[in-house]
C-alpha atoms as a PDB file:
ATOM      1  CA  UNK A   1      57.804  57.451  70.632  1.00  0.00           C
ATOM      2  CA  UNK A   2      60.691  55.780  72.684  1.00  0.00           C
ATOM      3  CA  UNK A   3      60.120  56.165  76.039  1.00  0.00           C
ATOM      4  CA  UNK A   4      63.147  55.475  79.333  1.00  0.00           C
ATOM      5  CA  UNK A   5      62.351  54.768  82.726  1.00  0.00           C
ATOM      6  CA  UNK A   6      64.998  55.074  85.575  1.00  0.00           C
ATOM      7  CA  UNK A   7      64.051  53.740  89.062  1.00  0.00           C
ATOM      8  CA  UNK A   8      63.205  50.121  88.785  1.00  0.00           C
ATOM      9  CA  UNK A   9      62.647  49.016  92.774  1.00  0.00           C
ATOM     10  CA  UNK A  10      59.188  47.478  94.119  1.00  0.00           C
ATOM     11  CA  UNK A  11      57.068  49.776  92.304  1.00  0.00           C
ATOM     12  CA  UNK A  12      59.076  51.056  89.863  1.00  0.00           C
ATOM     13  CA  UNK A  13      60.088  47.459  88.258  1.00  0.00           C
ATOM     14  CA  UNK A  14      55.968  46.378  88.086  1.00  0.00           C
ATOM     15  CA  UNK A  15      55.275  50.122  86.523  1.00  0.00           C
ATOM     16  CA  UNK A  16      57.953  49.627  84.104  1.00  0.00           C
ATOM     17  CA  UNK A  17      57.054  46.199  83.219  1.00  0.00           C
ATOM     18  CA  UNK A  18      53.537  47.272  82.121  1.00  0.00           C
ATOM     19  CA  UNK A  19      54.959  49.828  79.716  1.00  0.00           C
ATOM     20  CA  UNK A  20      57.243  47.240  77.948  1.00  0.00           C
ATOM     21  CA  UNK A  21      54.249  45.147  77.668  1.00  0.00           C
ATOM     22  CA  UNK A  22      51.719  47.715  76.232  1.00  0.00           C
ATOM     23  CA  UNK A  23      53.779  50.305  74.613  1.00  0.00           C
ATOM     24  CA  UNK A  24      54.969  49.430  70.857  1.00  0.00           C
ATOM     25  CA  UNK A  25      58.361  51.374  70.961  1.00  0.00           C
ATOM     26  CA  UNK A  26      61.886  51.083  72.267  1.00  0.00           C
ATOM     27  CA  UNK A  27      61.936  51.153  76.305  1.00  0.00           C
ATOM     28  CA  UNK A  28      65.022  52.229  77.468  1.00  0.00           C
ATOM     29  CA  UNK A  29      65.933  51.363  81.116  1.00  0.00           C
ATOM     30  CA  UNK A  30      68.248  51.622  84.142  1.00  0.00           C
ATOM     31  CA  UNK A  31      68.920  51.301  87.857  1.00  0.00           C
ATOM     32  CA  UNK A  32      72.063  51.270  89.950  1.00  0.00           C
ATOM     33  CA  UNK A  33      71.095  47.718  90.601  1.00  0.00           C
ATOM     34  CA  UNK A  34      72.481  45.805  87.774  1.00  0.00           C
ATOM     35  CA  UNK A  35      69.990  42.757  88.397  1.00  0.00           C
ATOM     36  CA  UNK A  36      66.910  44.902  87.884  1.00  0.00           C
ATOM     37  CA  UNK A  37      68.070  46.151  84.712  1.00  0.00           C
ATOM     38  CA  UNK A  38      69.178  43.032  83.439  1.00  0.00           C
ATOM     39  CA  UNK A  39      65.607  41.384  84.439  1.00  0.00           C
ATOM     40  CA  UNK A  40      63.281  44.577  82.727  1.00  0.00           C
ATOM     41  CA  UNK A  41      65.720  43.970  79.725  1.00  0.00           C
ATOM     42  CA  UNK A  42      64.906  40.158  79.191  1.00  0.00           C
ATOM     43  CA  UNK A  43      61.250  41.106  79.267  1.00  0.00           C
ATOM     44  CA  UNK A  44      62.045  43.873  76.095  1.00  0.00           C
ATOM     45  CA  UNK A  45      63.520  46.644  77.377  1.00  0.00           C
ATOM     46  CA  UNK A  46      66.570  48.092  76.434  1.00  0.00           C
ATOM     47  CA  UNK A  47      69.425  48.250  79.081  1.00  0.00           C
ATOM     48  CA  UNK A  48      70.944  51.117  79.830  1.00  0.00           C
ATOM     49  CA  UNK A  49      74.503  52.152  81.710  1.00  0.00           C
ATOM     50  CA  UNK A  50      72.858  54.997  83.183  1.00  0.00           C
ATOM     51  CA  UNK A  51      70.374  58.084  83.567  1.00  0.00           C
ATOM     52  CA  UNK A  52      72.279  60.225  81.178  1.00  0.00           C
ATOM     53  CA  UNK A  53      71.699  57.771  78.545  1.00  0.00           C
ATOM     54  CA  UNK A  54      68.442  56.537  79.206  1.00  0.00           C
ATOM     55  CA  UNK A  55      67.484  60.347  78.535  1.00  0.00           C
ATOM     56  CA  UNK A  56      69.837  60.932  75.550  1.00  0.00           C
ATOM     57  CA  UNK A  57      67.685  57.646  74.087  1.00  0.00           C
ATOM     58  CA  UNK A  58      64.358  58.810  74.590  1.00  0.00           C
ATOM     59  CA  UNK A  59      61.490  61.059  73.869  1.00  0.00           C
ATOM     60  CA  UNK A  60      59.807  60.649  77.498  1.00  0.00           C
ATOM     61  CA  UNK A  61      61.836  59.952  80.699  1.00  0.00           C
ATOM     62  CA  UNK A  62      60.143  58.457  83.313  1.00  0.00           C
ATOM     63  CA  UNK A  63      61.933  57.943  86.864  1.00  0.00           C
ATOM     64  CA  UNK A  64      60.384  56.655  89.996  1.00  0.00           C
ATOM     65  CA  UNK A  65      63.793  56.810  92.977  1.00  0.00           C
ATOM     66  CA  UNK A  66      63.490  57.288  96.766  1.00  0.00           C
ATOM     67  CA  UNK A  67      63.383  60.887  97.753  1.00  0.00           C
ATOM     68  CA  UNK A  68      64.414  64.244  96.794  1.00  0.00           C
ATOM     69  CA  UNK A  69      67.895  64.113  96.640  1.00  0.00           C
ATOM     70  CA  UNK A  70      68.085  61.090  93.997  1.00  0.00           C
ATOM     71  CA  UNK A  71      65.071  62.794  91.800  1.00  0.00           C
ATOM     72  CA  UNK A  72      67.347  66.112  92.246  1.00  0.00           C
ATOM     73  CA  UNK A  73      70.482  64.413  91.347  1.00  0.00           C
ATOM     74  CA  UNK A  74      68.853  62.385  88.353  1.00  0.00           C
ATOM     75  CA  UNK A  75      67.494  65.541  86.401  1.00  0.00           C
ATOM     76  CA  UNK A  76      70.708  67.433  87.100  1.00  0.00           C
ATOM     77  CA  UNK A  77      72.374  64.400  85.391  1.00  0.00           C
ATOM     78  CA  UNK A  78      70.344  64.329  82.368  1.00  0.00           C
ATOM     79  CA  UNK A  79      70.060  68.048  81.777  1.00  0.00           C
ATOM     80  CA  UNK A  80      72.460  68.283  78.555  1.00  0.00           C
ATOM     81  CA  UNK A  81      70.531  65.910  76.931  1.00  0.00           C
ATOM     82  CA  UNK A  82      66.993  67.370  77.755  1.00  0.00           C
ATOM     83  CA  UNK A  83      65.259  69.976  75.097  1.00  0.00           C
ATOM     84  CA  UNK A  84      62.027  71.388  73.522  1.00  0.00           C
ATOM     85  CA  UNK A  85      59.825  68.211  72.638  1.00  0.00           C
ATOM     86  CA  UNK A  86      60.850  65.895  75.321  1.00  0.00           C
ATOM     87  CA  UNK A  87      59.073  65.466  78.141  1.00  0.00           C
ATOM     88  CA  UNK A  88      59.908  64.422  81.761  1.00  0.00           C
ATOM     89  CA  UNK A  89      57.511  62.865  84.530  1.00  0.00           C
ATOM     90  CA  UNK A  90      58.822  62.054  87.381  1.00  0.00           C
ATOM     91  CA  UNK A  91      56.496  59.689  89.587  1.00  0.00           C
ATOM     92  CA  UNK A  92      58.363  60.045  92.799  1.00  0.00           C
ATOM     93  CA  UNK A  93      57.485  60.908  96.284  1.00  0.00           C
ATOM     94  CA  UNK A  94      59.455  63.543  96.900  1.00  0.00           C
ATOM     95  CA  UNK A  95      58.786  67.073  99.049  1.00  0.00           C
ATOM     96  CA  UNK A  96      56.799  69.238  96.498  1.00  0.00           C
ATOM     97  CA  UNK A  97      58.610  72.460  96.894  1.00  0.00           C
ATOM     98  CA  UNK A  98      61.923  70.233  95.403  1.00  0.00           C
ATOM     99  CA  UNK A  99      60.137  68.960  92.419  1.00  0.00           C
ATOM    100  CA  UNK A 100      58.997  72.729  91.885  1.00  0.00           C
ATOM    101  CA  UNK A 101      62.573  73.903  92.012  1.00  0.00           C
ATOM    102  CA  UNK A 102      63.126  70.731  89.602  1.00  0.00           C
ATOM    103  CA  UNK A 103      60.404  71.197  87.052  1.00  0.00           C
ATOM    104  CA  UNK A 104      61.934  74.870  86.428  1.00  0.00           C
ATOM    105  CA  UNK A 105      65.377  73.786  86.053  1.00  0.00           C
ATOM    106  CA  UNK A 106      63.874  71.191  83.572  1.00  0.00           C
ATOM    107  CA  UNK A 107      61.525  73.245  81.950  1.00  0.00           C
ATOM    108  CA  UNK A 108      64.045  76.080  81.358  1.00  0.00           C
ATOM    109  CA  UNK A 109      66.030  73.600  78.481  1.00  0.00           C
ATOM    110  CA  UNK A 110      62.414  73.457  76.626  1.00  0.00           C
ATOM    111  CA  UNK A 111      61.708  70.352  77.777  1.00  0.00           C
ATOM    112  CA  UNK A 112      58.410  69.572  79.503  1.00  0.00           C
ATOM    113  CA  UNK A 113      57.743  68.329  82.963  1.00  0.00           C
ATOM    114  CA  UNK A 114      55.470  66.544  85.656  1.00  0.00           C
ATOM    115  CA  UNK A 115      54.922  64.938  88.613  1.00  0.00           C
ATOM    116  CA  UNK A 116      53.430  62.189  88.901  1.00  0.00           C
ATOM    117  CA  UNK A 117      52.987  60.538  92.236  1.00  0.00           C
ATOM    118  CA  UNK A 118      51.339  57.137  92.210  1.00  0.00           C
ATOM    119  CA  UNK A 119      49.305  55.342  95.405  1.00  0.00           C
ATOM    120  CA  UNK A 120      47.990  52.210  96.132  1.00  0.00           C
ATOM    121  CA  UNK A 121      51.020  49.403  96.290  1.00  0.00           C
ATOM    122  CA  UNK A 122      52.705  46.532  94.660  1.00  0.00           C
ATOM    123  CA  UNK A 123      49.331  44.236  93.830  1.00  0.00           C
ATOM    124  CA  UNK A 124      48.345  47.534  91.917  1.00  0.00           C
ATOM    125  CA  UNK A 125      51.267  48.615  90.317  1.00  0.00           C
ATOM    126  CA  UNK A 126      51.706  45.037  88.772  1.00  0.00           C
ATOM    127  CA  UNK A 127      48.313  44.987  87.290  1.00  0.00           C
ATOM    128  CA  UNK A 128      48.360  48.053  86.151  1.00  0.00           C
ATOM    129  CA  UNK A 129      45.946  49.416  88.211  1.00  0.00           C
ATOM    130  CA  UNK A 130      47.699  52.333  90.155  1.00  0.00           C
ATOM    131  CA  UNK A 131      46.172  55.821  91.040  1.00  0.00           C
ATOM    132  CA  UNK A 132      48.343  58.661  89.644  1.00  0.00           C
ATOM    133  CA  UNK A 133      48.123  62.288  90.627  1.00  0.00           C
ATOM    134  CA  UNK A 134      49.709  64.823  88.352  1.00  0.00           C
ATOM    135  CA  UNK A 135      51.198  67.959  88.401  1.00  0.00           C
ATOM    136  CA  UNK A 136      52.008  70.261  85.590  1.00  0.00           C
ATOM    137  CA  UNK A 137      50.114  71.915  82.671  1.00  0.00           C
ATOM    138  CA  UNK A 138      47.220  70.697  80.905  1.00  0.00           C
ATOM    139  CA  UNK A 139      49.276  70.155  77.529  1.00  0.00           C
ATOM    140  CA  UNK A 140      51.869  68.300  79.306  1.00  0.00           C
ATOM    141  CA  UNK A 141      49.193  66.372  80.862  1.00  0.00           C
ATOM    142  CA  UNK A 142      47.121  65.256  78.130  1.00  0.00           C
ATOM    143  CA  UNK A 143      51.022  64.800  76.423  1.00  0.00           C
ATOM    144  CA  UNK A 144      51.421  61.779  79.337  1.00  0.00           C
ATOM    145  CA  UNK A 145      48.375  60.717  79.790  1.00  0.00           C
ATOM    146  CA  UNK A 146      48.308  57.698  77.538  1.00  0.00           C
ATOM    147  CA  UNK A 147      51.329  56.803  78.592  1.00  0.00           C
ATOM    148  CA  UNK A 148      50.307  57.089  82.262  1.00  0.00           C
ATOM    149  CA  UNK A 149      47.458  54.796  81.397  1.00  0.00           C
ATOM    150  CA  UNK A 150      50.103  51.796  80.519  1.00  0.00           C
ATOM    151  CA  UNK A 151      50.394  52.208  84.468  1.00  0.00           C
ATOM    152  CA  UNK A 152      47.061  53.181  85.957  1.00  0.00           C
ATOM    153  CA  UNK A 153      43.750  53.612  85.621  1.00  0.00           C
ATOM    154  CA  UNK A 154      42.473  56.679  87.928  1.00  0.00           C
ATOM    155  CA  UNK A 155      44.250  59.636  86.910  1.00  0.00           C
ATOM    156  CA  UNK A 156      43.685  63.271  87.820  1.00  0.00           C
ATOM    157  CA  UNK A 157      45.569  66.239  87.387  1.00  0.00           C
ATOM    158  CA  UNK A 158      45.633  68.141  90.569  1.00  0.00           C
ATOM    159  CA  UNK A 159      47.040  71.683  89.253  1.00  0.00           C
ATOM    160  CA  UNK A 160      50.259  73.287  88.278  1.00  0.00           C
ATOM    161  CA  UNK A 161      53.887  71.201  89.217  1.00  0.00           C
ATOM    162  CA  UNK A 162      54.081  70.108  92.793  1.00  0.00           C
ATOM    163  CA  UNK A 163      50.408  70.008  93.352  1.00  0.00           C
ATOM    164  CA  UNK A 164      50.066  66.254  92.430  1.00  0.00           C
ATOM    165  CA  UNK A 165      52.734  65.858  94.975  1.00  0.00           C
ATOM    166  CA  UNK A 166      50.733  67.382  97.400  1.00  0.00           C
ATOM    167  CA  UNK A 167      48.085  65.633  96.557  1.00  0.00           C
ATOM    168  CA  UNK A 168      50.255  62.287  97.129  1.00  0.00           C
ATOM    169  CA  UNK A 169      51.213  63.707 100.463  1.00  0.00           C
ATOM    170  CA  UNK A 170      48.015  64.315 101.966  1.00  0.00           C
ATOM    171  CA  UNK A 171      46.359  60.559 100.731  1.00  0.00           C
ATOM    172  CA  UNK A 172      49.435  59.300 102.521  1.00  0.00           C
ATOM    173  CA  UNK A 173      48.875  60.942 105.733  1.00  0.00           C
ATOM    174  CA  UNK A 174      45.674  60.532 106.034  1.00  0.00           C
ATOM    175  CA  UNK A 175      46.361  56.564 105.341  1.00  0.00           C
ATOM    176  CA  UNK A 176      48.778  56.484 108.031  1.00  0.00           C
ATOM    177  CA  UNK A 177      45.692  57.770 110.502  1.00  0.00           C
ATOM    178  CA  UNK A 178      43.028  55.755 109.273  1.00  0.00           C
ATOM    179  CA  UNK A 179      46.031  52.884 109.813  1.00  0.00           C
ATOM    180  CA  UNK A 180      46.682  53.599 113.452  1.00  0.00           C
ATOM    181  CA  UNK A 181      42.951  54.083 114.283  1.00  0.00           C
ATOM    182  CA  UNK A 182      43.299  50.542 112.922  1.00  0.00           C
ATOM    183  CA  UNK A 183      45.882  49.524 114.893  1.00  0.00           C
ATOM    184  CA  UNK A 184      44.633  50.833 117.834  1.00  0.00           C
ATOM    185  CA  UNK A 185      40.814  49.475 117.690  1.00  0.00           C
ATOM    186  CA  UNK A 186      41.702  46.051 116.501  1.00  0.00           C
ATOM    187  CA  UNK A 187      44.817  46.325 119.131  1.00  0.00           C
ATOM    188  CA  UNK A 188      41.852  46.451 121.663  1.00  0.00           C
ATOM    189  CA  UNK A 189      39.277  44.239 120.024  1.00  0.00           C
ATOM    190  CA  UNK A 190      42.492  41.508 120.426  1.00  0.00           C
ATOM    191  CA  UNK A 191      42.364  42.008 124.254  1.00  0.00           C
ATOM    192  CA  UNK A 192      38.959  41.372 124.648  1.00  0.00           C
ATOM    193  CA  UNK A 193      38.793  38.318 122.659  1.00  0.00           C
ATOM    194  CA  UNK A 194      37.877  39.684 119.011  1.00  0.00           C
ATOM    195  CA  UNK A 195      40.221  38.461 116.065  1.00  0.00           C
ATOM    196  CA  UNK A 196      41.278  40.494 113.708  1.00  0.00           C
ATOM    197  CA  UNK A 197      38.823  38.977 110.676  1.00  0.00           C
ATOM    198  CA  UNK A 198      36.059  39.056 112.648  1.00  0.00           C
ATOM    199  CA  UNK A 199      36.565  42.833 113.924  1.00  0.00           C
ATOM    200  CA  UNK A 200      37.265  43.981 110.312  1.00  0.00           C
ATOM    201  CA  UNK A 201      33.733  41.871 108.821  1.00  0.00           C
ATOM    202  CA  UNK A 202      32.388  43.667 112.066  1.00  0.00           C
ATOM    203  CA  UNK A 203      33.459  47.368 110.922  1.00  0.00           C
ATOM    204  CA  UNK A 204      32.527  46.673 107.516  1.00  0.00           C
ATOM    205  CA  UNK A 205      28.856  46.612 108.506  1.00  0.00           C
ATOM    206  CA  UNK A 206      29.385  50.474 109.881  1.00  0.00           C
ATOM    207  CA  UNK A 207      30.655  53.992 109.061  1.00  0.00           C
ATOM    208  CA  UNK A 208      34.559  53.154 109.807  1.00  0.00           C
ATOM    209  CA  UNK A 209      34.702  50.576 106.759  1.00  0.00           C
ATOM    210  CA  UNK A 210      37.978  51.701 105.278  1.00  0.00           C
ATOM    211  CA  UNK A 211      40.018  50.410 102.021  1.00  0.00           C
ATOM    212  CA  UNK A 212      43.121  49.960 103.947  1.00  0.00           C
ATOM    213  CA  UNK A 213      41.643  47.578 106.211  1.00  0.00           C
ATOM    214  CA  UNK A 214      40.092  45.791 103.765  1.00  0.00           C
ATOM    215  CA  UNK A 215      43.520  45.490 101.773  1.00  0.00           C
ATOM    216  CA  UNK A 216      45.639  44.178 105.016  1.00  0.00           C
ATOM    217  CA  UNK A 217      43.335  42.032 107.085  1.00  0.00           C
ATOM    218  CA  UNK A 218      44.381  39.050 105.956  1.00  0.00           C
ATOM    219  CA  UNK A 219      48.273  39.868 106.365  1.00  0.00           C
ATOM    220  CA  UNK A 220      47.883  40.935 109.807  1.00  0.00           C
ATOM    221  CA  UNK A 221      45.447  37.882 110.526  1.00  0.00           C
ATOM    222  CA  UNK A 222      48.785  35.349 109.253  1.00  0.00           C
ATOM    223  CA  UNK A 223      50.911  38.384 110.902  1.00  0.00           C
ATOM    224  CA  UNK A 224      52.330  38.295 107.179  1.00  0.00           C
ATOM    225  CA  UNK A 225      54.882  41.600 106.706  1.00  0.00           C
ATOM    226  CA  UNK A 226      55.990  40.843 103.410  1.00  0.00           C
ATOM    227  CA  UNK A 227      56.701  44.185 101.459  1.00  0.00           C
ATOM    228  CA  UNK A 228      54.406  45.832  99.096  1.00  0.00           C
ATOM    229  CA  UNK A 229      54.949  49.309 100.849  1.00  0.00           C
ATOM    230  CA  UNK A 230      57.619  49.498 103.276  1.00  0.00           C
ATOM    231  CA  UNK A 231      57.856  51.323 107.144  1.00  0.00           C
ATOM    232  CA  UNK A 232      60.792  53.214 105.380  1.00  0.00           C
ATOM    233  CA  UNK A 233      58.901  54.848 102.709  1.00  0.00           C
ATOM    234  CA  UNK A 234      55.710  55.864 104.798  1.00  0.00           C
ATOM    235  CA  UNK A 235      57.974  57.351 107.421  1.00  0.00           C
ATOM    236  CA  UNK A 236      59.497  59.338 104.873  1.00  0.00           C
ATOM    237  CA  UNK A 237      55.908  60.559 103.186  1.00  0.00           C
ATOM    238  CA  UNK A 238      54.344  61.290 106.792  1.00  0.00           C
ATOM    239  CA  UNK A 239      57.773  63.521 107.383  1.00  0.00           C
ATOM    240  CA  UNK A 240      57.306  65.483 104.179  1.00  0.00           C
ATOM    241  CA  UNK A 241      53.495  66.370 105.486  1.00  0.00           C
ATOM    242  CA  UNK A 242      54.265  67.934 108.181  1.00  0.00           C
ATOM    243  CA  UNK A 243      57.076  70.035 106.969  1.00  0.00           C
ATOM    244  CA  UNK A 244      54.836  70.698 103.859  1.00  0.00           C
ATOM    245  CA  UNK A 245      52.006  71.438 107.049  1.00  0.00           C
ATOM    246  CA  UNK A 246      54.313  73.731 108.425  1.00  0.00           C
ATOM    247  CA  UNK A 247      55.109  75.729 105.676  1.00  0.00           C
ATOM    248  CA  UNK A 248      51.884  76.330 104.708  1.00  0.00           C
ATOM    249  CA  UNK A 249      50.995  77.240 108.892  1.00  0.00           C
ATOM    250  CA  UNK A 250      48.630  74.036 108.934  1.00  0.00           C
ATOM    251  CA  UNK A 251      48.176  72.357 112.304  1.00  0.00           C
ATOM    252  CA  UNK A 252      47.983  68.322 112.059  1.00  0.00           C
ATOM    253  CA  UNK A 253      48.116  67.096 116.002  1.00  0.00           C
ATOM    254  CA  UNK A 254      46.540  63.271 114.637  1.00  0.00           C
ATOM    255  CA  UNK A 255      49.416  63.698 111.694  1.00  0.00           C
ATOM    256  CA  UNK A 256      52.175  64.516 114.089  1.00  0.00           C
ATOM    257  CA  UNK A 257      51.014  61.198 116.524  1.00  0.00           C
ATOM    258  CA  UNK A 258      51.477  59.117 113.257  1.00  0.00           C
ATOM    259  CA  UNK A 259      54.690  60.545 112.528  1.00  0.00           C
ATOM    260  CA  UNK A 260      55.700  58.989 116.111  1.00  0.00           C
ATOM    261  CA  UNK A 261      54.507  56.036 115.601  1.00  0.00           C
ATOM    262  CA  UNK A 262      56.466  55.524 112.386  1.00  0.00           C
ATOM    263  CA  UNK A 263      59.745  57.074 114.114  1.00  0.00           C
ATOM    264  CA  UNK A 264      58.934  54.021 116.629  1.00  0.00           C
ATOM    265  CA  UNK A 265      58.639  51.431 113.762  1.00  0.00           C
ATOM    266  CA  UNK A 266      62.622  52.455 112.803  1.00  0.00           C
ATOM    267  CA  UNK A 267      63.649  52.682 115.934  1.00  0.00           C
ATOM    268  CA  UNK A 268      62.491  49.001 116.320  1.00  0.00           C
ATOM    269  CA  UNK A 269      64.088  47.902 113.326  1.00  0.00           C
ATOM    270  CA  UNK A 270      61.030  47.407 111.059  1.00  0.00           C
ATOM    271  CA  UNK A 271      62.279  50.024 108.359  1.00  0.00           C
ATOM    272  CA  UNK A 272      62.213  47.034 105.378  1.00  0.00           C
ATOM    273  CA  UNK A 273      58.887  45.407 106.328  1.00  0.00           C
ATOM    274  CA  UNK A 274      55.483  46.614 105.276  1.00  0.00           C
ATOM    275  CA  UNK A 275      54.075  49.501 106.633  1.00  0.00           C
ATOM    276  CA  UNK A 276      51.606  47.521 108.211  1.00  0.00           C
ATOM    277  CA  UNK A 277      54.033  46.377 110.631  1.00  0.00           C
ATOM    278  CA  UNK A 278      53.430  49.055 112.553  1.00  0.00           C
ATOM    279  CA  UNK A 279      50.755  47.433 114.552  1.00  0.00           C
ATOM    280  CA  UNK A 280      53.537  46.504 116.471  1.00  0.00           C
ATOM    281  CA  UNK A 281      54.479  49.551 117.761  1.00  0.00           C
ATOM    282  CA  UNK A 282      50.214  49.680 118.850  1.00  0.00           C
ATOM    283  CA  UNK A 283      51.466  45.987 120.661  1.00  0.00           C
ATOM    284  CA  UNK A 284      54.268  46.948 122.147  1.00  0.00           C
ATOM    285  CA  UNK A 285      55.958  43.550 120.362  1.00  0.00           C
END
């Protein structure tokens, strides 16, 4: 089974990289940025000059871009070379109701097709340890599944397509308000002479022990903003929920204060760092 990936950027690259490793077939690859390619292909992959052929080469296509618009574009590129017994998973975090209208269009050449949205960040992703939530039907499922293990190790179909993009959305959001109930608290615990290590070994004795905290302590102790999940990509995610909130007539008041805090962390230039940089908006640095 040959499998392609498209889509090799902080996550992508790491995700791909495991499948070269584990995976005992041809793994055809490509991104617009010739560098990436050129590094997954000196590790075994196969290099590729675009989506189109990446698809035309193999049996499962894999892509992991941006938002919407790329994963729409990508699939409308590789349509004449999609049919029945290839399958497509698309691992993107994209709005749901857009990978619905793109699982049809796939799914109408015979072709089979997913989502599958991944959390957890860049220390996961190169270990091989991600979280994946899937969308799609049980055959397809159990079809990916072993390949989705190359790339995680808690994996859960949520429903029909979209719904493990849904799924995606919501762990996101409610990350973002666990994060600035972090921000906040610790913001506070600062001003009245508590460090950040010894607040978080302080919550971790109570109820508000969270993973995220746990995970970032140490980077905001060194005030450390290196990427493993930028501002960019959470502001887009917390977006999506509460257009996906209103289309579904969901009120999300705590969602809707995260969203402006993250339309804060752009306006202050901190698109490229990581998403916990937006204790500075808390700071007012």
């Amino acid at each position: 089974m040959k499998i392609g990936f498209v889509g090799l950027g902080i996550m992508g690259e790491s995700m791909c990289e495991n499948i070269i490793k584990k995976h005992d077939d041809k793994v055809y690859v490509f991104d617009f940025v010739k560098e990436k390619v050129e590094k997954l292909a000196a590790l075994g992959g196969v290099a590729c000059k675009s989506s189109l052929e990446v698809a035309q080469s193999a049996d499962v296509f894999i892509s992991m871009v941006p938002r919407s618009e790329h994963s729409r574009a990508v699939y409308t590129e590789i349509l004449p070379a999609l049919k029945a017994g290839k399958l497509c998973i698309d691992m993107s975090t994209i709005d749901p109701s857009v990978s619905v209208e793109i699982s049809e269009m796939v799914k109408k050449t015979g072709a089979e097709f997913i989502d599958a949205p991944v959390v957890k960040s860049k220390p996961a992703a190169i270990a091989g340890k991600l979280g994946i939530y899937v969308g799609g039907s049980e055959a397809a499922y159990e079809a990916a599944k072993p390949i989705l293990s190359y790339m995680g190790e808690n994996i859960i179909r949520l429903g029909d397509n979209g719904k493990g993009l849904v799924m995606k959305i919501c762990h996101n959001a409610l990350v973002s308000q666990i994060q600035n109930g972090v921000n906040e608290t610790s913001t506070l615990a600062a001003a009245n002479g508590i460090d950040i290590l010894t607040y978080a070994k302080a919550i971790s004795y109570g109820g508000a022990g969270n993973w995220y905290l746990d995970s970032k302590k140490d980077v905001l102790a060194k005030e450390d903003y290196t990427t493993a999940f930028s501002v960019e990509n959470e502001h887009k995610d917390v977006h999506i929920c509460l257009k996906l909130a209103e289309e579904c007539g969901v009120k999300m008041p705590g969602e809707e204060n995260a969203v402006r805090v993250y339309d804060k962390a752009l306006e202050m230039g901190l698109g490229k760092e990581d998403f916990c940089a937006t204790i500075k908006v808390v700071r007012g640095e």
